[in-house]
N, C-alpha and C. Protein backbone atom coordinates (compact mmCIF):
# COMPACT_ATOMS: atom_id res chain seq x y z
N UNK A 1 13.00 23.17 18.38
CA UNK A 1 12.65 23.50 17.01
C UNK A 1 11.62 22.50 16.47
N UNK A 2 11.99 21.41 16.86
CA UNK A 2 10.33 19.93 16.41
C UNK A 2 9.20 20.41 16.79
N UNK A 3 9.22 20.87 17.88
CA UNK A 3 8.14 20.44 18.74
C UNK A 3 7.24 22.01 18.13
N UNK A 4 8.12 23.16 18.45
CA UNK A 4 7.65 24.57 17.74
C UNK A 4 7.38 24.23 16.47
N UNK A 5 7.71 23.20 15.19
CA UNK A 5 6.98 23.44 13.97
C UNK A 5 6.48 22.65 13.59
N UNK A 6 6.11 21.49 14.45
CA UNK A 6 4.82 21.09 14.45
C UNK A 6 3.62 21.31 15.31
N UNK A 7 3.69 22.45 16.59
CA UNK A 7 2.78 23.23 16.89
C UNK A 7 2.26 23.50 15.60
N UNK A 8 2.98 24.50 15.15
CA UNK A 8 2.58 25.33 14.44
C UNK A 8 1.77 24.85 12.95
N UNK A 9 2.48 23.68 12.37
CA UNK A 9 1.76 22.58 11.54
C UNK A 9 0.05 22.62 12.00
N UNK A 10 0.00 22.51 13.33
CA UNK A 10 -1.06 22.01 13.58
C UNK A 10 -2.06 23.60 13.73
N UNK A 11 -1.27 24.30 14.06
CA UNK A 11 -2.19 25.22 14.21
C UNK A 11 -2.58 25.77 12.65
N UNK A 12 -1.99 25.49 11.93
CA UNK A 12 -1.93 26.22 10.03
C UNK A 12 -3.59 25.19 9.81
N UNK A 13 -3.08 23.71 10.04
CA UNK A 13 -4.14 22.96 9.87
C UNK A 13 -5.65 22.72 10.32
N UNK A 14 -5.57 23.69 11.84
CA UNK A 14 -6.61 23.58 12.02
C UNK A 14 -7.62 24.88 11.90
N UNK A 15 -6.55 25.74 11.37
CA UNK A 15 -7.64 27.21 10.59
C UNK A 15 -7.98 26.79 9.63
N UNK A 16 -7.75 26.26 8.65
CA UNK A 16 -7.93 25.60 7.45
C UNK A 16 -8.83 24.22 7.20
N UNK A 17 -9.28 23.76 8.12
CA UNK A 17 -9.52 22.08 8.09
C UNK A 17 -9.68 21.47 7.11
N UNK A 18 -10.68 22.35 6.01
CA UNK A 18 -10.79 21.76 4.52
C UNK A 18 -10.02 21.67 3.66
N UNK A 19 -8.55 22.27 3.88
CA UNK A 19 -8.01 22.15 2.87
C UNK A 19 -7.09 21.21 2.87
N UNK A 20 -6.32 20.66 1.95
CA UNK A 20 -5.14 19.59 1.82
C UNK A 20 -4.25 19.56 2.84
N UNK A 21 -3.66 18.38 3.51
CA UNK A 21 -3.03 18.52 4.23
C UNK A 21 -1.89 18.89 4.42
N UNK A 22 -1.61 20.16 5.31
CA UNK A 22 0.39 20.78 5.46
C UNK A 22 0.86 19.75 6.39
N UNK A 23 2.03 19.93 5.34
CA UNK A 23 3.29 18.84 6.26
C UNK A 23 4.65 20.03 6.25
N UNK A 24 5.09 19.84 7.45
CA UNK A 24 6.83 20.46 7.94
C UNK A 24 7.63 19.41 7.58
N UNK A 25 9.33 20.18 7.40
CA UNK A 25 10.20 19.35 6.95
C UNK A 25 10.77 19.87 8.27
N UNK A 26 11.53 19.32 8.67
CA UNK A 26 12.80 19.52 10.12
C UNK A 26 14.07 18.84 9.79
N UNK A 27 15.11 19.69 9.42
CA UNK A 27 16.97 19.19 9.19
C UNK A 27 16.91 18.51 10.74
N UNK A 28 18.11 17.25 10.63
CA UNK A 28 18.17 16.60 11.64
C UNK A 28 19.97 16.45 11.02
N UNK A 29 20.74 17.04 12.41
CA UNK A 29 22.56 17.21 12.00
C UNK A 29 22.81 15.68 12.27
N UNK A 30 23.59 14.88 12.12
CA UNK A 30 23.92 13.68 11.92
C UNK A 30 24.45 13.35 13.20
N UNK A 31 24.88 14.21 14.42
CA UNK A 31 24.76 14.00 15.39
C UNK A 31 23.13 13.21 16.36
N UNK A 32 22.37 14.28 15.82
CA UNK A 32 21.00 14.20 16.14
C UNK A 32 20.60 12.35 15.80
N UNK A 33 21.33 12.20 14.55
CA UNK A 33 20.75 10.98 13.80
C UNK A 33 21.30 9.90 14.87
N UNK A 34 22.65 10.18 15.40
CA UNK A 34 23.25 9.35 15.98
C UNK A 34 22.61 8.75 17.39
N UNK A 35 21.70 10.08 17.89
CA UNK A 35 21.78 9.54 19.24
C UNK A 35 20.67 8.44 19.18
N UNK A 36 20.58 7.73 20.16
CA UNK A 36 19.53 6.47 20.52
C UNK A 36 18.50 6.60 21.18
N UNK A 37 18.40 7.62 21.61
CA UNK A 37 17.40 8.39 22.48
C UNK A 37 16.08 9.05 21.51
N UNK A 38 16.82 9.03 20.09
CA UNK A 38 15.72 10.12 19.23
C UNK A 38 14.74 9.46 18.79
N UNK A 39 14.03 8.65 19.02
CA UNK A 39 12.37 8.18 18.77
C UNK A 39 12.19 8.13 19.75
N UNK A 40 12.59 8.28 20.86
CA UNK A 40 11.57 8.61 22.26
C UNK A 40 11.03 10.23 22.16
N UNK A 41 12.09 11.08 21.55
CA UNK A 41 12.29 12.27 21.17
C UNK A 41 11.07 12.91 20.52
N UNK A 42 11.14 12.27 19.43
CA UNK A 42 10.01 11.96 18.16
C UNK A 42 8.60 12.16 18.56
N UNK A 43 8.81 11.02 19.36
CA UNK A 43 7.42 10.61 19.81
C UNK A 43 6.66 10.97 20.98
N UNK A 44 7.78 11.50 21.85
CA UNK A 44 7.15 12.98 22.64
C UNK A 44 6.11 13.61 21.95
N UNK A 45 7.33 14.49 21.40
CA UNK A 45 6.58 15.75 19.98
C UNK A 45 5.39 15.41 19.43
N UNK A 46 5.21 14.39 18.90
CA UNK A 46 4.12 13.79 17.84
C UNK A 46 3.13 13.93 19.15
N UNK A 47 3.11 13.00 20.31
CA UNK A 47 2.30 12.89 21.54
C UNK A 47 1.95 14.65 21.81
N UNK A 48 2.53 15.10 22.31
CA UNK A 48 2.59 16.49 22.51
C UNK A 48 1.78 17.16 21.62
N UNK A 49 2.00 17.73 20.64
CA UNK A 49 1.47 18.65 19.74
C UNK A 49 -0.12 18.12 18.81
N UNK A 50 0.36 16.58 18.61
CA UNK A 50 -0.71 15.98 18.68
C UNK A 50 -0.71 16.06 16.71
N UNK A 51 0.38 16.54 16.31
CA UNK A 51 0.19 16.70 14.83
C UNK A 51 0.06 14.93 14.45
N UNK A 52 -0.71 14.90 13.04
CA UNK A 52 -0.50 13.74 12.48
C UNK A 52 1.12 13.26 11.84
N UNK A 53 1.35 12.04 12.14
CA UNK A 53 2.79 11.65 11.98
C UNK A 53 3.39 11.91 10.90
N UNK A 54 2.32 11.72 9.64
CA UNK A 54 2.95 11.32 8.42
C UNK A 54 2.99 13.21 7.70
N UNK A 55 2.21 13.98 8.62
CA UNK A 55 2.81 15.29 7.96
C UNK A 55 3.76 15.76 8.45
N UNK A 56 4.52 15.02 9.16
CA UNK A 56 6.08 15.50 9.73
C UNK A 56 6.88 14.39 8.60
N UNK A 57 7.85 15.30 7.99
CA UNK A 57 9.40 14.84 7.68
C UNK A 57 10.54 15.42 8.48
N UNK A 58 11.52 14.05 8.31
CA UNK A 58 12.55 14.61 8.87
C UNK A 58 13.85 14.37 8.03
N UNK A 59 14.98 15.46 7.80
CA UNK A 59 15.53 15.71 6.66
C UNK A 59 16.78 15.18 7.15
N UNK A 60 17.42 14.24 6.32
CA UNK A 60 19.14 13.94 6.89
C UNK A 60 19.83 14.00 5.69
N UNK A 61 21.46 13.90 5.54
CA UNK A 61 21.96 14.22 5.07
C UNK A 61 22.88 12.25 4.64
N UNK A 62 23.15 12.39 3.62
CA UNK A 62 23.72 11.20 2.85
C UNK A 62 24.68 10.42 4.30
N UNK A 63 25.55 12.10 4.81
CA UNK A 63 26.89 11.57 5.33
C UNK A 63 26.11 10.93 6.96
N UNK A 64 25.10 11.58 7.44
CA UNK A 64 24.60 11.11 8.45
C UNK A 64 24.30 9.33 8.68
N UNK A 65 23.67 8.99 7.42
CA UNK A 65 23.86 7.72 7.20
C UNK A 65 24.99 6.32 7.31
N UNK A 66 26.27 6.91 6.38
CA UNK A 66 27.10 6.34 6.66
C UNK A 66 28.67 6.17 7.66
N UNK A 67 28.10 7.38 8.20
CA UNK A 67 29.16 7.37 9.65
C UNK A 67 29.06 6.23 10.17
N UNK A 68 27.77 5.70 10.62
CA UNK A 68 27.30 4.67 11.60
C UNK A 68 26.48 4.21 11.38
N UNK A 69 26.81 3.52 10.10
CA UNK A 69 25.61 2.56 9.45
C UNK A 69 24.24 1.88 10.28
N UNK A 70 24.83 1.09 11.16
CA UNK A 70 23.75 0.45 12.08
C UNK A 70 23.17 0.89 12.63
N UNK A 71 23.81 2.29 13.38
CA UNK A 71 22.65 2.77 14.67
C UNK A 71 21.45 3.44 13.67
N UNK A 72 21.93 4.30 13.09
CA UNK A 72 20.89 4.75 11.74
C UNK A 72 19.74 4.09 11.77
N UNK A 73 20.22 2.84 10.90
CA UNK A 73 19.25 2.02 10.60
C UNK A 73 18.23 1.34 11.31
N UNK A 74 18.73 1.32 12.61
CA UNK A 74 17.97 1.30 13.97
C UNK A 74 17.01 2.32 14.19
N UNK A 75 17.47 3.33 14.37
CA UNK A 75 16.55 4.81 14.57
C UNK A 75 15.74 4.82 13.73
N UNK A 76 16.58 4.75 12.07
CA UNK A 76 15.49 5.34 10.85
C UNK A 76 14.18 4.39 11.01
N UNK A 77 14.25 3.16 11.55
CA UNK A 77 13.22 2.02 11.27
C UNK A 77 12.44 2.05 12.28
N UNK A 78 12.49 2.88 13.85
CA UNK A 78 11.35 3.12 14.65
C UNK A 78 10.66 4.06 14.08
N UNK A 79 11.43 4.99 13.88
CA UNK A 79 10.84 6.54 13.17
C UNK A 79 9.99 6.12 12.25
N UNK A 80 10.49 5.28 10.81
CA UNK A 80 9.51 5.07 10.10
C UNK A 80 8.14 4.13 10.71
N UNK A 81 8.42 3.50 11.76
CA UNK A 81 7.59 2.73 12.32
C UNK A 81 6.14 3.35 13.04
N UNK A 82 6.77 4.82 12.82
CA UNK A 82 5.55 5.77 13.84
C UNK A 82 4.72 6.20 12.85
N UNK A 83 5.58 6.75 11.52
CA UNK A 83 4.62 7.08 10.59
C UNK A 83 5.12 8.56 10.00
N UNK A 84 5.99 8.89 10.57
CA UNK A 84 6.93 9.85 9.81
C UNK A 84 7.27 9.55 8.56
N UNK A 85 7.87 10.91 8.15
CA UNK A 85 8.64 10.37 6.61
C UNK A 85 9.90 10.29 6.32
N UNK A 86 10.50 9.93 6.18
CA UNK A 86 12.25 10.35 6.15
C UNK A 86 12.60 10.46 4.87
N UNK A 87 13.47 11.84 5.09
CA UNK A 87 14.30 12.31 3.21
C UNK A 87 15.76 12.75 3.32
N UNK A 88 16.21 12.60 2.31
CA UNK A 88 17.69 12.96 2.47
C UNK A 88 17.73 14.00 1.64
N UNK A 89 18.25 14.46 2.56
CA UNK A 89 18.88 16.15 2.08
C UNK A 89 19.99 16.17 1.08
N UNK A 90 20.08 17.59 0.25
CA UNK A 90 20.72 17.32 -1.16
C UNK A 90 21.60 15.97 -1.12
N UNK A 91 20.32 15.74 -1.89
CA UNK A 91 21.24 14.28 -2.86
C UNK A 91 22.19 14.19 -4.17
N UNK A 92 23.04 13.63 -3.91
CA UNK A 92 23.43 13.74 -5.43
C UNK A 92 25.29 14.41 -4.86
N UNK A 93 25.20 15.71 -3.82
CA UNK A 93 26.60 15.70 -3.32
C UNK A 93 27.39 15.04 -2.40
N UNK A 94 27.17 14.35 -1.29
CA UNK A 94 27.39 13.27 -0.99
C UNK A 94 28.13 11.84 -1.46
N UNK A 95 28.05 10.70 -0.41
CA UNK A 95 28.76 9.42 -0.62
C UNK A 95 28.21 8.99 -2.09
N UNK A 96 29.09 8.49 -2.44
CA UNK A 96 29.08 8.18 -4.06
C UNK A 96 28.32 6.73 -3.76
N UNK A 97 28.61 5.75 -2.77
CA UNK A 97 27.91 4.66 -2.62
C UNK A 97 26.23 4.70 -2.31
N UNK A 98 25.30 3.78 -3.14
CA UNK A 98 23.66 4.00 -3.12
C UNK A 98 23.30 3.08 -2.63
N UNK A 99 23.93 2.07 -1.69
CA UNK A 99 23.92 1.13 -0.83
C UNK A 99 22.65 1.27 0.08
N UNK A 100 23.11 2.77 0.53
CA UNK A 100 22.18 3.35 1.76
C UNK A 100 20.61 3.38 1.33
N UNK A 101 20.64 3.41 -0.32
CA UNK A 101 19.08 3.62 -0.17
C UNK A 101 18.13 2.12 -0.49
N UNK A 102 18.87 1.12 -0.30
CA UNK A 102 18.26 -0.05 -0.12
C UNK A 102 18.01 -0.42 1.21
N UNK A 103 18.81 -0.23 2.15
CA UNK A 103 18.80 -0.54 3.85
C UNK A 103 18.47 0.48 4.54
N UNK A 104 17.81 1.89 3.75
CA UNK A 104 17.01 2.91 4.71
C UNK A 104 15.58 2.77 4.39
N UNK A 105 14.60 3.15 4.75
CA UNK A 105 13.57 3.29 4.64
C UNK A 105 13.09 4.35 4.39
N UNK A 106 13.21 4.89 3.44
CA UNK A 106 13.27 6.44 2.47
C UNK A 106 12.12 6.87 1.82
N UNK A 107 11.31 8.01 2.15
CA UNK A 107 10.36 8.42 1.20
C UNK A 107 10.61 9.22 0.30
N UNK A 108 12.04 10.04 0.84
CA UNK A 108 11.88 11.37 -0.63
C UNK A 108 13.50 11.22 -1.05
N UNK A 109 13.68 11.63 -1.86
CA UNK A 109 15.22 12.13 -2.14
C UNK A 109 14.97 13.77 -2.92
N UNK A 110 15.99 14.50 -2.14
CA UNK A 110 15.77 16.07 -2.58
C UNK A 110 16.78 16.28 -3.24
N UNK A 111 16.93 16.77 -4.66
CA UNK A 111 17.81 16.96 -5.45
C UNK A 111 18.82 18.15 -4.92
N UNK A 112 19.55 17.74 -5.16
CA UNK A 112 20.62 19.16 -4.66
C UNK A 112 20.76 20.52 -5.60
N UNK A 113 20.31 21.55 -5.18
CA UNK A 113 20.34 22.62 -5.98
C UNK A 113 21.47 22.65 -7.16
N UNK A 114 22.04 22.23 -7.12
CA UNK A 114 23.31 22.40 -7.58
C UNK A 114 23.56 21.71 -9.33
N UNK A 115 21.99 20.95 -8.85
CA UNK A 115 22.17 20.26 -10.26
C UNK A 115 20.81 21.10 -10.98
N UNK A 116 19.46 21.32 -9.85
CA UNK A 116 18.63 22.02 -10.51
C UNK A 116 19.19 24.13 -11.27
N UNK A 117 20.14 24.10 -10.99
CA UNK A 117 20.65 25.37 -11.46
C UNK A 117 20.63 25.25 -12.24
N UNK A 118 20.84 24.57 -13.58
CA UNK A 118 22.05 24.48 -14.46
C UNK A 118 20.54 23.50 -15.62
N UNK A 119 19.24 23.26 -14.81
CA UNK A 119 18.49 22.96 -16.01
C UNK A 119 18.37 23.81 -17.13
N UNK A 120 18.03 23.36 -18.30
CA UNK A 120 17.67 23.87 -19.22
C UNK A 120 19.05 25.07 -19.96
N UNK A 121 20.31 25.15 -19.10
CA UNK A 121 21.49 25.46 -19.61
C UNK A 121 22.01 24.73 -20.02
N UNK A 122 22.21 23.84 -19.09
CA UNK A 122 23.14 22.39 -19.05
C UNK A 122 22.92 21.21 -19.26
N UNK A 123 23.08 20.18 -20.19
CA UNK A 123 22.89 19.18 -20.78
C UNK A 123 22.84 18.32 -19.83
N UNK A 124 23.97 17.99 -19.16
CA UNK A 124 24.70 17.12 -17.50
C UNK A 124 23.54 17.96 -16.74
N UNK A 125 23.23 18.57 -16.19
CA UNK A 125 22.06 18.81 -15.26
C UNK A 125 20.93 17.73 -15.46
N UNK A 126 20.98 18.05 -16.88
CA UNK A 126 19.18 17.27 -17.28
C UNK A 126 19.10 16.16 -16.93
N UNK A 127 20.24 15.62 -17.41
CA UNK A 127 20.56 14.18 -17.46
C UNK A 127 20.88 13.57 -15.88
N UNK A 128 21.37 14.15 -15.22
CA UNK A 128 21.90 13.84 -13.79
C UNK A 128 20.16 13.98 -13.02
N UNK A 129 19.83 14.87 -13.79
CA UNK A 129 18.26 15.04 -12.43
C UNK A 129 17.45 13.75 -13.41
N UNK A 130 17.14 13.12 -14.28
CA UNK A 130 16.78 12.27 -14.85
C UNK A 130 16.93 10.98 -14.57
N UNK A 131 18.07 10.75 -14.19
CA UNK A 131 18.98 9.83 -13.56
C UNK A 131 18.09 8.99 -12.25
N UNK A 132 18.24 10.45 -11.67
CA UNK A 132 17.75 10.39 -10.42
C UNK A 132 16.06 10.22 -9.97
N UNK A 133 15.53 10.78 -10.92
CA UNK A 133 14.39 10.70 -10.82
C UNK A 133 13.93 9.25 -10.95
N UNK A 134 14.53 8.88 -12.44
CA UNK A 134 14.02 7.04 -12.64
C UNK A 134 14.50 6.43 -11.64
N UNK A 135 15.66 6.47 -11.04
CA UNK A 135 16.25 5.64 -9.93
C UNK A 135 15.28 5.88 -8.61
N UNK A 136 14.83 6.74 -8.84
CA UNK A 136 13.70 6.89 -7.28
C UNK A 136 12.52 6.19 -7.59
N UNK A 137 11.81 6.55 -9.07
CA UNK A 137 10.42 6.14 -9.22
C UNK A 137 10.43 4.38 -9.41
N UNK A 138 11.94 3.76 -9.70
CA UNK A 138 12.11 2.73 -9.39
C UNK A 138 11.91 2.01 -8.32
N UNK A 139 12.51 2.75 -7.30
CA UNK A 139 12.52 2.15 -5.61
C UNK A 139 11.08 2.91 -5.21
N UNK A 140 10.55 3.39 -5.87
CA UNK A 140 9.43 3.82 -4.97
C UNK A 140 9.22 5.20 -4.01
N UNK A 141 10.19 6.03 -3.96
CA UNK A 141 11.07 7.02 -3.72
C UNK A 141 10.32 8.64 -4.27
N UNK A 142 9.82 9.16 -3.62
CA UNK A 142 9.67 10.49 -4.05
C UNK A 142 10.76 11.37 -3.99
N UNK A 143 10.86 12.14 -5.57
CA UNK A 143 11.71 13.53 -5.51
C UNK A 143 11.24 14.96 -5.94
N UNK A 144 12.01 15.47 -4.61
CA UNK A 144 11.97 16.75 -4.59
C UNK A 144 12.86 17.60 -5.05
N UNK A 145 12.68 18.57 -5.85
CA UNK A 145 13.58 19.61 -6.69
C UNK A 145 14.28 20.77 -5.65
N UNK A 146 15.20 21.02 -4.87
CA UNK A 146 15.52 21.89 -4.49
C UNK A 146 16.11 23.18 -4.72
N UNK A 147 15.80 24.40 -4.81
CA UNK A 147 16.42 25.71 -5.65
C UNK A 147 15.63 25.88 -6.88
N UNK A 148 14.32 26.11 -6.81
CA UNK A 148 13.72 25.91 -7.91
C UNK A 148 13.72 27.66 -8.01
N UNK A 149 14.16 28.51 -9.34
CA UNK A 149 14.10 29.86 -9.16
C UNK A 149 13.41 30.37 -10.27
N UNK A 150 13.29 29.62 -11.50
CA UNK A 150 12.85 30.04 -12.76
C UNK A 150 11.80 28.93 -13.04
N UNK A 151 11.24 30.08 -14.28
CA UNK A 151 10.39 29.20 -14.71
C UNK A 151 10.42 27.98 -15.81
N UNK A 152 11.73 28.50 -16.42
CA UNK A 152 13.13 27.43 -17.20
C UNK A 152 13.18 26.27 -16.21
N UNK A 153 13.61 26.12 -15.12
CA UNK A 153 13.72 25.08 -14.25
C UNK A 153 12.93 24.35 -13.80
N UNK A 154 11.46 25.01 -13.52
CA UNK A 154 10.57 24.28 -13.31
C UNK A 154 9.85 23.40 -14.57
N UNK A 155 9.99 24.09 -15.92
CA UNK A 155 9.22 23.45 -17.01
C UNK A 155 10.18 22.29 -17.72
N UNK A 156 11.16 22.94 -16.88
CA UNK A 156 12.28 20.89 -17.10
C UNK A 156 12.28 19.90 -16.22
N UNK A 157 11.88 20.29 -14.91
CA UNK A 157 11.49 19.67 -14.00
C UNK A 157 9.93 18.92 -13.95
N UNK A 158 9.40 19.75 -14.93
CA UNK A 158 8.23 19.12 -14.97
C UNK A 158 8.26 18.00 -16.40
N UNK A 159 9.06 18.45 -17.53
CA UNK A 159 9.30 17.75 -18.47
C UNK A 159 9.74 16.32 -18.00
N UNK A 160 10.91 15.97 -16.99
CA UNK A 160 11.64 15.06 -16.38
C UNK A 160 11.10 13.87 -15.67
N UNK A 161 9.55 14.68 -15.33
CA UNK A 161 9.03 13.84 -14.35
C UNK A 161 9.23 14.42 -12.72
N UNK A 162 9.82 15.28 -12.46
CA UNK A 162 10.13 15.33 -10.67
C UNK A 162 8.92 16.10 -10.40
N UNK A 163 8.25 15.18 -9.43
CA UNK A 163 6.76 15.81 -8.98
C UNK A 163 6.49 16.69 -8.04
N UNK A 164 7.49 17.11 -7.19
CA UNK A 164 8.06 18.31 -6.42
C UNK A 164 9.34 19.11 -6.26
N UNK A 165 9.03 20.27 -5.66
CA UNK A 165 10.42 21.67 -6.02
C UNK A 165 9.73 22.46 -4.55
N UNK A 166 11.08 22.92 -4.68
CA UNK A 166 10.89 23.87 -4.06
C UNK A 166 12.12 25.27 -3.98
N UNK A 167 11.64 26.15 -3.55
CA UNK A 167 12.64 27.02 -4.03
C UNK A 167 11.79 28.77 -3.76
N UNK A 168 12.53 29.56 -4.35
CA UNK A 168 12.01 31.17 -4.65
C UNK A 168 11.30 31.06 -5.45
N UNK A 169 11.03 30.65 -6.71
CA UNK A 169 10.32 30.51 -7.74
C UNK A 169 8.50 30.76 -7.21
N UNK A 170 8.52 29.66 -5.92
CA UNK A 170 7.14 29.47 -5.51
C UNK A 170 7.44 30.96 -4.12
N UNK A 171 8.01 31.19 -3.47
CA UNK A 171 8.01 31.74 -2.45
C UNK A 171 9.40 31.96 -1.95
N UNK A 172 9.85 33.10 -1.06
CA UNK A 172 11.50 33.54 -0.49
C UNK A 172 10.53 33.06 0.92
N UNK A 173 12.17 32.66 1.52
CA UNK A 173 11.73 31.98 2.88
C UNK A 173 10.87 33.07 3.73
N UNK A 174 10.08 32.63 4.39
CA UNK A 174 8.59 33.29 4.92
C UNK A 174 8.77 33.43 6.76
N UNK A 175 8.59 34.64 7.90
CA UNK A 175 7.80 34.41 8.89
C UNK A 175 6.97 33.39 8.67
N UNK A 176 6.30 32.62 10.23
CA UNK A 176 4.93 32.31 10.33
C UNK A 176 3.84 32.74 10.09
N UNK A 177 3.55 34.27 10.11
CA UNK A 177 2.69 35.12 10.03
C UNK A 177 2.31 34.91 8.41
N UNK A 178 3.32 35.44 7.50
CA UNK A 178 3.40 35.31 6.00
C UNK A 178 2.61 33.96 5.36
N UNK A 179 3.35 33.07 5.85
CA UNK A 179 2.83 31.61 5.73
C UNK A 179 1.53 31.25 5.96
N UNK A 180 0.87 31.84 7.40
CA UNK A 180 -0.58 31.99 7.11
C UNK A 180 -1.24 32.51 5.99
N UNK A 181 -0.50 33.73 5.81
CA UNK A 181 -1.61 34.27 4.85
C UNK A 181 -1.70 33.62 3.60
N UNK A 182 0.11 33.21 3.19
CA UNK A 182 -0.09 32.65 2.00
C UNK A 182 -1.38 31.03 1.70
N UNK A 183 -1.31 30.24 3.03
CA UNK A 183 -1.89 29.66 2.94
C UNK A 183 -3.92 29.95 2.90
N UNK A 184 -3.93 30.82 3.37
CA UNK A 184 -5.49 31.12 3.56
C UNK A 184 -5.83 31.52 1.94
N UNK A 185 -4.47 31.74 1.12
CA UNK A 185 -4.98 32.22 -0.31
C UNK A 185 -4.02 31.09 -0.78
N UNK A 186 -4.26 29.69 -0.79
CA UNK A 186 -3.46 28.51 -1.01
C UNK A 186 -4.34 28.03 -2.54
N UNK A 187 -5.71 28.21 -2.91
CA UNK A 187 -6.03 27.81 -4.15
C UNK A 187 -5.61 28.91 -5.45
N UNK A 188 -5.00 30.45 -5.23
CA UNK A 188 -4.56 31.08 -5.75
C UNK A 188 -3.70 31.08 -5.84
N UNK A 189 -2.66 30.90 -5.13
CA UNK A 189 -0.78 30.72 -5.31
C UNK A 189 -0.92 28.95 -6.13
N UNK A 190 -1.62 27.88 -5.95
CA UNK A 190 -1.44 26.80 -6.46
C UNK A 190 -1.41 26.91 -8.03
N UNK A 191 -2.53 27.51 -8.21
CA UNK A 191 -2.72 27.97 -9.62
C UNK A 191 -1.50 28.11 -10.94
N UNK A 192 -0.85 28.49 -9.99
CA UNK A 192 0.57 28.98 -11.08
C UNK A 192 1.74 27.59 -10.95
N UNK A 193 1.54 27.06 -10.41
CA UNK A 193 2.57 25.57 -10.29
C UNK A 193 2.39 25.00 -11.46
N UNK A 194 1.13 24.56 -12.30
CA UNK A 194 1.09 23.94 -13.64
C UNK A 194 0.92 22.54 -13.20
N UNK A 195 1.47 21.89 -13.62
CA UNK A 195 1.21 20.12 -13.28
C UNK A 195 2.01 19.85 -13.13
N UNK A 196 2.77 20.67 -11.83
CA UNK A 196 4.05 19.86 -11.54
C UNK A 196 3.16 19.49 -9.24
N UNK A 197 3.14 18.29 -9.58
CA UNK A 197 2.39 17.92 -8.02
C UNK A 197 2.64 18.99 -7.18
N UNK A 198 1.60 19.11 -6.47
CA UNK A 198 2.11 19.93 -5.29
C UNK A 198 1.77 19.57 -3.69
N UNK A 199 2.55 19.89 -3.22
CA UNK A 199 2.57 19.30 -1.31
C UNK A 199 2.83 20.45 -0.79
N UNK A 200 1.59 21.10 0.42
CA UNK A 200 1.99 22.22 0.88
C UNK A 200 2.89 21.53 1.87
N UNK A 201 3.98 22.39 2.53
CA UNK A 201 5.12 22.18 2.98
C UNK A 201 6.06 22.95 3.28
N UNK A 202 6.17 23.05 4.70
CA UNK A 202 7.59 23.98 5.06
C UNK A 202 8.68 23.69 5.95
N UNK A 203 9.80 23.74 5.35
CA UNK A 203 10.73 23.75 6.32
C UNK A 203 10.90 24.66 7.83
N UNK A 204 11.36 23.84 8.46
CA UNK A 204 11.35 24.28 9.98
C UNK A 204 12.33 25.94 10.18
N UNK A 205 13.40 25.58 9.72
CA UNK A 205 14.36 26.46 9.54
C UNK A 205 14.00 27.55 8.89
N UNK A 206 13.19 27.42 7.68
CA UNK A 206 13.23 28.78 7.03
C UNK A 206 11.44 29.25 6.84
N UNK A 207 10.82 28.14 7.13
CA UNK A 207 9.67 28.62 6.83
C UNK A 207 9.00 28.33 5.84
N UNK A 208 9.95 28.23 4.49
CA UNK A 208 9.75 28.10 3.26
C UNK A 208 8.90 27.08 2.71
N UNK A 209 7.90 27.73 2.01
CA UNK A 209 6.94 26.74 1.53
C UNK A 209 7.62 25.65 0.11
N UNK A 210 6.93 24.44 0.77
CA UNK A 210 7.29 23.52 -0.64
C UNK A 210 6.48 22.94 -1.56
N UNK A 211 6.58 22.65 -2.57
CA UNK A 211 5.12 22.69 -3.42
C UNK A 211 5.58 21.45 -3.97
């Protein structure tokens, strides 16, 4: 699944050359995180396909972290060493301890749908994605909005400060085929985002573009 979507990264990128650079996201199960073998793994792929490093992310999950604190921190710090990005997947449901995001080497934190639902209904939403946002732009930390479906959600998300989303709102998870096209008409779909940043971007799994 790496190695197939960052082919494919590369092939989006090189019909396009002029335009901004696409980056893939790839879930990594906390098994995956565990083994010791996975930056040789990595760095196959990257060698192989030949994509640039830093438009690959790779997505883990809070609990992946603290099973096995050390080996993690081992892995996460070659990986970041190549030039990848590393993000943790919905944040916010997970270990209550934020320990982890001082001793990882973290570029994004992705909000957990769960709290972007409930913007602009829910008072505790606003405030919880707010939270989170200053606590990232503190450490230096990019966040991403996950489940973005309305346009209510996005114009609180953009009120808040969170400089990326992703969700239906922008696109329902896509073929490869789809994804081309959307991208070959990438200054027309941008158009409608508003000034909330955008990063073309898709997950491995679904395809789904992230903005």
């Amino acid at each position: 699944v790496l190695e197939e979507s960052c082919r494919q990264t590369v092939e989006w990128h090189n019909a396009q050359p002029d335009a901004p650079p696409i980056g893939v996201s790839v879930n990594l199960s906390a098994r995956q995180v565990a083994q010791r073998d996975l930056p040789g793994v990595v760095a196959e792929v990257l060698s192989t396909t030949g994509i640039d490093p830093a438009s690959l992310s790779l997505e883990i999950t809070e609990s992946a972290l603290v099973e096995d604190s050390e080996g993690p921190v081992e892995t996460l710090t070659q990986l970041k060493a190549m030039g990848v990005r590393l993000v943790i997947d919905d944040f916010g449901t997970g270990y209550s301890s934020l320990s982890y995001l001082q001793r990882f080497p973290l570029d994004t934190l992705k909000i957990d749908r769960s709290f972007v639902g409930g913007l602009g209904a829910q008072q505790e939403s606003s405030a919880i994605v707010n939270a989170i946002v200053a606590m990232a732009g503190a450490l230096s930390i990019d966040v991403t909005a996950e489940g973005v479906e309305t346009e209510v959600q996005l114009s609180e998300l953009q009120r808040l400060g969170c400089a990326y989303g992703q969700g239906y709102y922008f696109a329902a998870a896509l073929p490869g085929a789809a994804v081309s096209k959307m991208l070959s008409q990438r200054y027309l779909w941008q158009d409608r985002l508003g000034p909330l940043a955008r990063r073309g971007q898709a997950t491995a799994t679904q395809s789904s573009p992230q903005h």
